[in-house]
Protein backbone atom coordinates (compact mmCIF):
# COMPACT_ATOMS: atom_id res chain seq x y z
CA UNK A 1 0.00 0.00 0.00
CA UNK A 2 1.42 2.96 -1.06
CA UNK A 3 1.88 6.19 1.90
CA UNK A 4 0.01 8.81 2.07
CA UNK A 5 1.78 11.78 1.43
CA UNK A 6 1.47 15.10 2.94
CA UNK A 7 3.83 18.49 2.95
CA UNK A 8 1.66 19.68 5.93
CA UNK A 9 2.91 18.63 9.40
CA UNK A 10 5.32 15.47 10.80
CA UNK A 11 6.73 14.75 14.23
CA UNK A 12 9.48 12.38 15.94
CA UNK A 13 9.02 11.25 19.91
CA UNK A 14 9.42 14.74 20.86
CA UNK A 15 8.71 16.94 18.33
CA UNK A 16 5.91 18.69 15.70
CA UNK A 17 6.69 20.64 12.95
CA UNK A 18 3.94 21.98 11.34
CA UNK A 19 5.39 23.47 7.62
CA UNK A 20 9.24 23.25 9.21
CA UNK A 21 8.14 25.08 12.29
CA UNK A 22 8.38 23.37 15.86
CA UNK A 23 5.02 23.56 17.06
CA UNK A 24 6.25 24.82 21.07
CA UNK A 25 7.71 27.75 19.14
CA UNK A 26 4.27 28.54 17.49
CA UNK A 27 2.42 28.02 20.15
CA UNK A 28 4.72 30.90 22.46
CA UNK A 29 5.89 33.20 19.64
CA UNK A 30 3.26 33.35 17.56
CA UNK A 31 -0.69 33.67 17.02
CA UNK A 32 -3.04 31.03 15.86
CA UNK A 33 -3.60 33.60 12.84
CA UNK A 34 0.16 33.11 12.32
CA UNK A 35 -0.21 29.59 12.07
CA UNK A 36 -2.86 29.98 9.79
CA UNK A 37 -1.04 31.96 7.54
CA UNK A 38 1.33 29.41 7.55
CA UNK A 39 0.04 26.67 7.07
CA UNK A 40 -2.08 28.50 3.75
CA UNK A 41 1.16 30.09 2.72
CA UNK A 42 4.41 28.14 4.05
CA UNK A 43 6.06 30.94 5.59
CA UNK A 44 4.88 33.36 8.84
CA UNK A 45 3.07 36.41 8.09
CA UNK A 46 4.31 40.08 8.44
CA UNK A 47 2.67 42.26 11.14
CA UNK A 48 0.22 43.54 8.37
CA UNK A 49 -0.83 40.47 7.34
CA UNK A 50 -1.49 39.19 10.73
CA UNK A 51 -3.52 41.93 11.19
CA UNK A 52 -5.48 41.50 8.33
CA UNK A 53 -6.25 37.43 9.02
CA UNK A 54 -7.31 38.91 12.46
CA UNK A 55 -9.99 40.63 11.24
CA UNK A 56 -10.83 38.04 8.42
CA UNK A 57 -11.84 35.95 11.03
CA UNK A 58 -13.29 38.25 13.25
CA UNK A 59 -15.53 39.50 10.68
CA UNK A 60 -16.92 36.07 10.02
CA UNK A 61 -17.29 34.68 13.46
CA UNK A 62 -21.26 35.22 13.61
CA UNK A 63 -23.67 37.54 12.55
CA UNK A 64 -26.73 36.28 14.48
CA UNK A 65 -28.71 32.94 15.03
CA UNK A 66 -30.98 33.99 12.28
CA UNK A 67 -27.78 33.03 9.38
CA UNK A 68 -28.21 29.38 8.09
CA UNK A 69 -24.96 27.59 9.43
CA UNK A 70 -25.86 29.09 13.10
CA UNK A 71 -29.50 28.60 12.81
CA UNK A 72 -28.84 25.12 11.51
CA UNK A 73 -26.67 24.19 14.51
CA UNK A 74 -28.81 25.14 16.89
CA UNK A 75 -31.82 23.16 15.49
CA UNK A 76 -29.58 20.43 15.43
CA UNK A 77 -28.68 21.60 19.28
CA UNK A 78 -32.66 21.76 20.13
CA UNK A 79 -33.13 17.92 18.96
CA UNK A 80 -29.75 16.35 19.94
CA UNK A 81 -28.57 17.16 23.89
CA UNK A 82 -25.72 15.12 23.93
CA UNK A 83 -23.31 15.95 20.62
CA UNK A 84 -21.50 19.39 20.54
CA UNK A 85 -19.74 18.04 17.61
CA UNK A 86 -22.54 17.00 15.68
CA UNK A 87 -24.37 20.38 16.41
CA UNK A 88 -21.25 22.10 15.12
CA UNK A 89 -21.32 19.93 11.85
CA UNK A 90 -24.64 21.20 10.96
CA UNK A 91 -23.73 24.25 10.88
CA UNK A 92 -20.51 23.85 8.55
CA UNK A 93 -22.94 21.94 6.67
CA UNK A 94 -25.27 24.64 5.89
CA UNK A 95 -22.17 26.69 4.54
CA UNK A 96 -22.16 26.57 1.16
CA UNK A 97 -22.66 29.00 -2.30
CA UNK A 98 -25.47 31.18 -1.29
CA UNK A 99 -24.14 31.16 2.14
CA UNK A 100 -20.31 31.81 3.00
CA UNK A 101 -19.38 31.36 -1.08
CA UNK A 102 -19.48 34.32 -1.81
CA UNK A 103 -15.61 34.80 -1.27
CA UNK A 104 -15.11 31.87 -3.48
CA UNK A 105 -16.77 32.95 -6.40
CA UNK A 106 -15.68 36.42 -6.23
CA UNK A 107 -11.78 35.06 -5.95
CA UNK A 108 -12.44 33.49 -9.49
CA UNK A 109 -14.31 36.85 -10.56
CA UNK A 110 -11.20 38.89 -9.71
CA UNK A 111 -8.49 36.57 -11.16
CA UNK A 112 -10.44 36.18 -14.36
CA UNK A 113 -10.96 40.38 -14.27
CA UNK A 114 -7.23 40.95 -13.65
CA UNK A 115 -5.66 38.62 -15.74
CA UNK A 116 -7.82 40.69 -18.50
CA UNK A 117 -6.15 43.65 -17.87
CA UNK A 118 -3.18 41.87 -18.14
CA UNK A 119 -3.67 39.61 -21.13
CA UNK A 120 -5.26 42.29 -23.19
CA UNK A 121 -3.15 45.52 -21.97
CA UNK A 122 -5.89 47.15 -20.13
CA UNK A 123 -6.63 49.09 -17.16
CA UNK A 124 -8.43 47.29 -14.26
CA UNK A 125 -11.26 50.09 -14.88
CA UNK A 126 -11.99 48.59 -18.22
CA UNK A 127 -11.74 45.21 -16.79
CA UNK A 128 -14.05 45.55 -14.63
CA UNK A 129 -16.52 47.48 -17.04
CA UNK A 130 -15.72 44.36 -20.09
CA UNK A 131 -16.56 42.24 -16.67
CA UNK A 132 -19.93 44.07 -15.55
CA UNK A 133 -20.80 44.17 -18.98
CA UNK A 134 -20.55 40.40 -19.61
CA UNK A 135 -22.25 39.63 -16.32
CA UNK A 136 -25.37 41.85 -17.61
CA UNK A 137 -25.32 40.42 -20.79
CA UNK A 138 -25.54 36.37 -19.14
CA UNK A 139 -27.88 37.52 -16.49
CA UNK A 140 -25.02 36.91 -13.47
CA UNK A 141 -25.16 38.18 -10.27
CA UNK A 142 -21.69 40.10 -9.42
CA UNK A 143 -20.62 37.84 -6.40
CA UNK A 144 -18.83 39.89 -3.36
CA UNK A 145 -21.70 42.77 -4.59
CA UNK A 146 -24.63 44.31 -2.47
CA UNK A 147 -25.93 43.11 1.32
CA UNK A 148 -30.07 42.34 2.22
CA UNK A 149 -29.45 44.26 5.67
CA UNK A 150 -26.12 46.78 4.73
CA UNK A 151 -26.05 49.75 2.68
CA UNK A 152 -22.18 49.86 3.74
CA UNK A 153 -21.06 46.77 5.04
CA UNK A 154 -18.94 48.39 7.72
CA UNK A 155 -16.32 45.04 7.79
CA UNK A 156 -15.64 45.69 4.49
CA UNK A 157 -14.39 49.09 4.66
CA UNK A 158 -12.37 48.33 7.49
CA UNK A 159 -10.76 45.46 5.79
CA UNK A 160 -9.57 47.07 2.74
CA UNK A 161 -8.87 50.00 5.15
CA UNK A 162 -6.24 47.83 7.30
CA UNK A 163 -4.97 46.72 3.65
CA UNK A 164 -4.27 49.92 2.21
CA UNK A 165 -2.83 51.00 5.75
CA UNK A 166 0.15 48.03 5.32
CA UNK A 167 0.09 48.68 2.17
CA UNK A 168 -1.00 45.51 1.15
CA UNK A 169 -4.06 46.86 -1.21
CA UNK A 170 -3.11 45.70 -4.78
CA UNK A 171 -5.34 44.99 -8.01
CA UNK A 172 -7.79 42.71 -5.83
CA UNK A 173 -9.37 45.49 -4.22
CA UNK A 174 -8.94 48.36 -7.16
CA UNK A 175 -10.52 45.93 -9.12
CA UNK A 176 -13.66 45.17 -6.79
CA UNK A 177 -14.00 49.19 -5.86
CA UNK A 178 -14.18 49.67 -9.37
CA UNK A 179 -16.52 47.18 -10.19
CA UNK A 180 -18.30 48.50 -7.17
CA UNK A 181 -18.09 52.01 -8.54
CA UNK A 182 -18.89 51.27 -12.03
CA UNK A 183 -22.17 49.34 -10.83
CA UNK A 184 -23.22 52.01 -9.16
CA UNK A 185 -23.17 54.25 -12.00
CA UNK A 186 -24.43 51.69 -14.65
CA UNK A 187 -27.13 49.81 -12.99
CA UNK A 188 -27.47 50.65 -8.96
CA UNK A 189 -25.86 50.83 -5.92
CA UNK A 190 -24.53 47.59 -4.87
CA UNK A 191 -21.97 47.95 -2.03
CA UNK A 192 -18.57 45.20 -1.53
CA UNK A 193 -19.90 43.36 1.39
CA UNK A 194 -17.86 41.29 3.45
CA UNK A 195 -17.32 38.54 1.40
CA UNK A 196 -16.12 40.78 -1.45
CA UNK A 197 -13.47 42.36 0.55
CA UNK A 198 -12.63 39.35 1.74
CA UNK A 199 -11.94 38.16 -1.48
CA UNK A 200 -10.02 40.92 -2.83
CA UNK A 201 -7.61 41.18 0.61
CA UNK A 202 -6.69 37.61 -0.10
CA UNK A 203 -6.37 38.15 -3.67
CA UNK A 204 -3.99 40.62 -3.29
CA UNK A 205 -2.22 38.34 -0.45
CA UNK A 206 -1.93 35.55 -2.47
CA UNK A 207 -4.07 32.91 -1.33
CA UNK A 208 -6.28 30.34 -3.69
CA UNK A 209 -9.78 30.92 -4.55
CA UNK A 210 -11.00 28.24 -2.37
CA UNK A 211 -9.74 30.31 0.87
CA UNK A 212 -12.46 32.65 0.58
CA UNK A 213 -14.52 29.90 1.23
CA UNK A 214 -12.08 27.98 3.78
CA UNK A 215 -11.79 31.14 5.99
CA UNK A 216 -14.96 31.77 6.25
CA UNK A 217 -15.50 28.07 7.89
CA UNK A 218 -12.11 28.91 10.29
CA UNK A 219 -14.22 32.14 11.23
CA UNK A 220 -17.42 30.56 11.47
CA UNK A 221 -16.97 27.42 13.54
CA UNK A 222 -15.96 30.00 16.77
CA UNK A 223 -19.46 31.36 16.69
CA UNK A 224 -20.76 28.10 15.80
CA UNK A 225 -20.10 27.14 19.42
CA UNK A 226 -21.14 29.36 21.54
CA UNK A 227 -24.47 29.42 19.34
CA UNK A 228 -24.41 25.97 20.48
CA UNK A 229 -23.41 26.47 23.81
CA UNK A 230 -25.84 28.97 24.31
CA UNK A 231 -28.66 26.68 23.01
CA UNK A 232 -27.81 23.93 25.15
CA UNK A 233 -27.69 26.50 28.48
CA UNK A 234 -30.34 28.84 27.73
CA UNK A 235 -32.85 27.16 26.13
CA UNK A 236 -34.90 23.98 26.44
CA UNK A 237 -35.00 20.99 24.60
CA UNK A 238 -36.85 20.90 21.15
CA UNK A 239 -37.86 24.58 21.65
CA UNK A 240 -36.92 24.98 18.08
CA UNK A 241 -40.10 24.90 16.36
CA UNK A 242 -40.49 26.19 12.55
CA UNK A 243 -43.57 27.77 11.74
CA UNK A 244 -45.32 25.37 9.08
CA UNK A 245 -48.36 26.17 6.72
CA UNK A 246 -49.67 23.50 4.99
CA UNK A 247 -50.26 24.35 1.46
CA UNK A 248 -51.15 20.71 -0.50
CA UNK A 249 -54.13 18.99 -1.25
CA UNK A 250 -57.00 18.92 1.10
CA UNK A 251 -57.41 15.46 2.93
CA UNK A 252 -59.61 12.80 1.13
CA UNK A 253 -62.25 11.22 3.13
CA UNK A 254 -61.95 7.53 3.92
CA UNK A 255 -64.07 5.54 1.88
């Protein structure tokens, strides 16, 4: 049977590395957003960058019982009493493209928009208008784009604020504030929310599509748990009860 093979972590009888760094020296030099960084990236973040994964993560921890991975944990946490875990698990479960995907898509919307620019010797303005453009023509909704609660999304503005700040703002987020900007004028106001600055801050750090997505579970799960936590102390068991309106055929009398 062939080994599986991984460039990730290994260990002796008194040692971890995790990506050729002793664990004991992560775990009392550096932050678990370090190690995050580094395990993404191979190498340890500037002060910058740590700042910015700080607030990645803080931005996503929760945003109220009412989203679908919390409110799905904590129906899972009405009807089962005895699994944190599996509460927990619901929740990630319920992540997905209309909820936490966002960052994802948007990723692959800003790679495709800058290499564009690139490939046909453009600005990232037109880019984004030959992008906007194509997405009205097919009908697409501009991922990373517009809020139901959130005129301004304030976490974006402070994200792309601590970026420019360490001067880590590149074509990710001119790209997405022009797209913003161009939307604006072309069809209506549609504000970068969280996910879309998300997006463009790891964009511009270098980090695969599939982390807007990934991060966005690392932020999550910590306000998965309390939401869990706070259904198993707070509340009683199978409190949890959807409003249902029966809307099928009307019963047939027994014959």
């Amino acid at each position: 049977m062939e080994p599986w093979r991984t460039a990730i972590t290994t260990h002796d009888e008194t040692h971890i590395w995790v990506k050729g760094y002793d664990v004991t020296r992560l775990m009392t030099h550096h932050t678990f957003s370090d190690t995050i960084f580094l395990l993404y990236k191979g190498r340890l973040p500037e002060p910058s960058e740590r700042r910015l994964i700080d607030a990645i993560l803080s931005a996503s921890a929760d945003h109220g019982p009412g989203s679908p991975s919390a409110a799905a944990a904590r129906l899972a946490a009405s009807g089962n009493r005895e699994s944190f875990s599996a509460a927990i698990a619901a929740g990630v479960l319920a992540i997905g493209d209309a909820h936490g995907g966002a960052g994802e898509a948007c990723m692959e919307m800003i790679a495709a928009g800058v290499e564009l620019a690139h490939r046909e010797s453009i600005s990232i303005s037109q880019a984004a208008g030959q992008v906007l453009t194509e997405a009205r023509t097919q009908g697409k909704r501009l991922p990373g784009l517009g809020h139901r609660t959130h005129s301004i999304d304030p976490r974006a503005e402070v994200l792309f604020e601590l970026a420019h700040q360490g001067g880590l703002a590149g074509e990710g987020v001119a790209f997405l504030q022009e797209l913003e900007e161009q939307t604006r004028q072309k069809i209506k106001p549609l504000p970068i929310n969280v996910d879309g600055a998300i997006a463009a801050v790891l964009f511009d750090l270098g980090f695969p599509p599939a982390a807007g997505k990934l991060l966005f579970i690392i932020g999550r799960v910590a306000g998965l748990t309390v939401e869990v936590l706070e259904e198993y102390t707070r509340e009683k068991p199978m409190r949890v009860k959807i409003p249902v309106v029966y809307d099928g055929p009307a019963p047939l009398d027994a014959e």
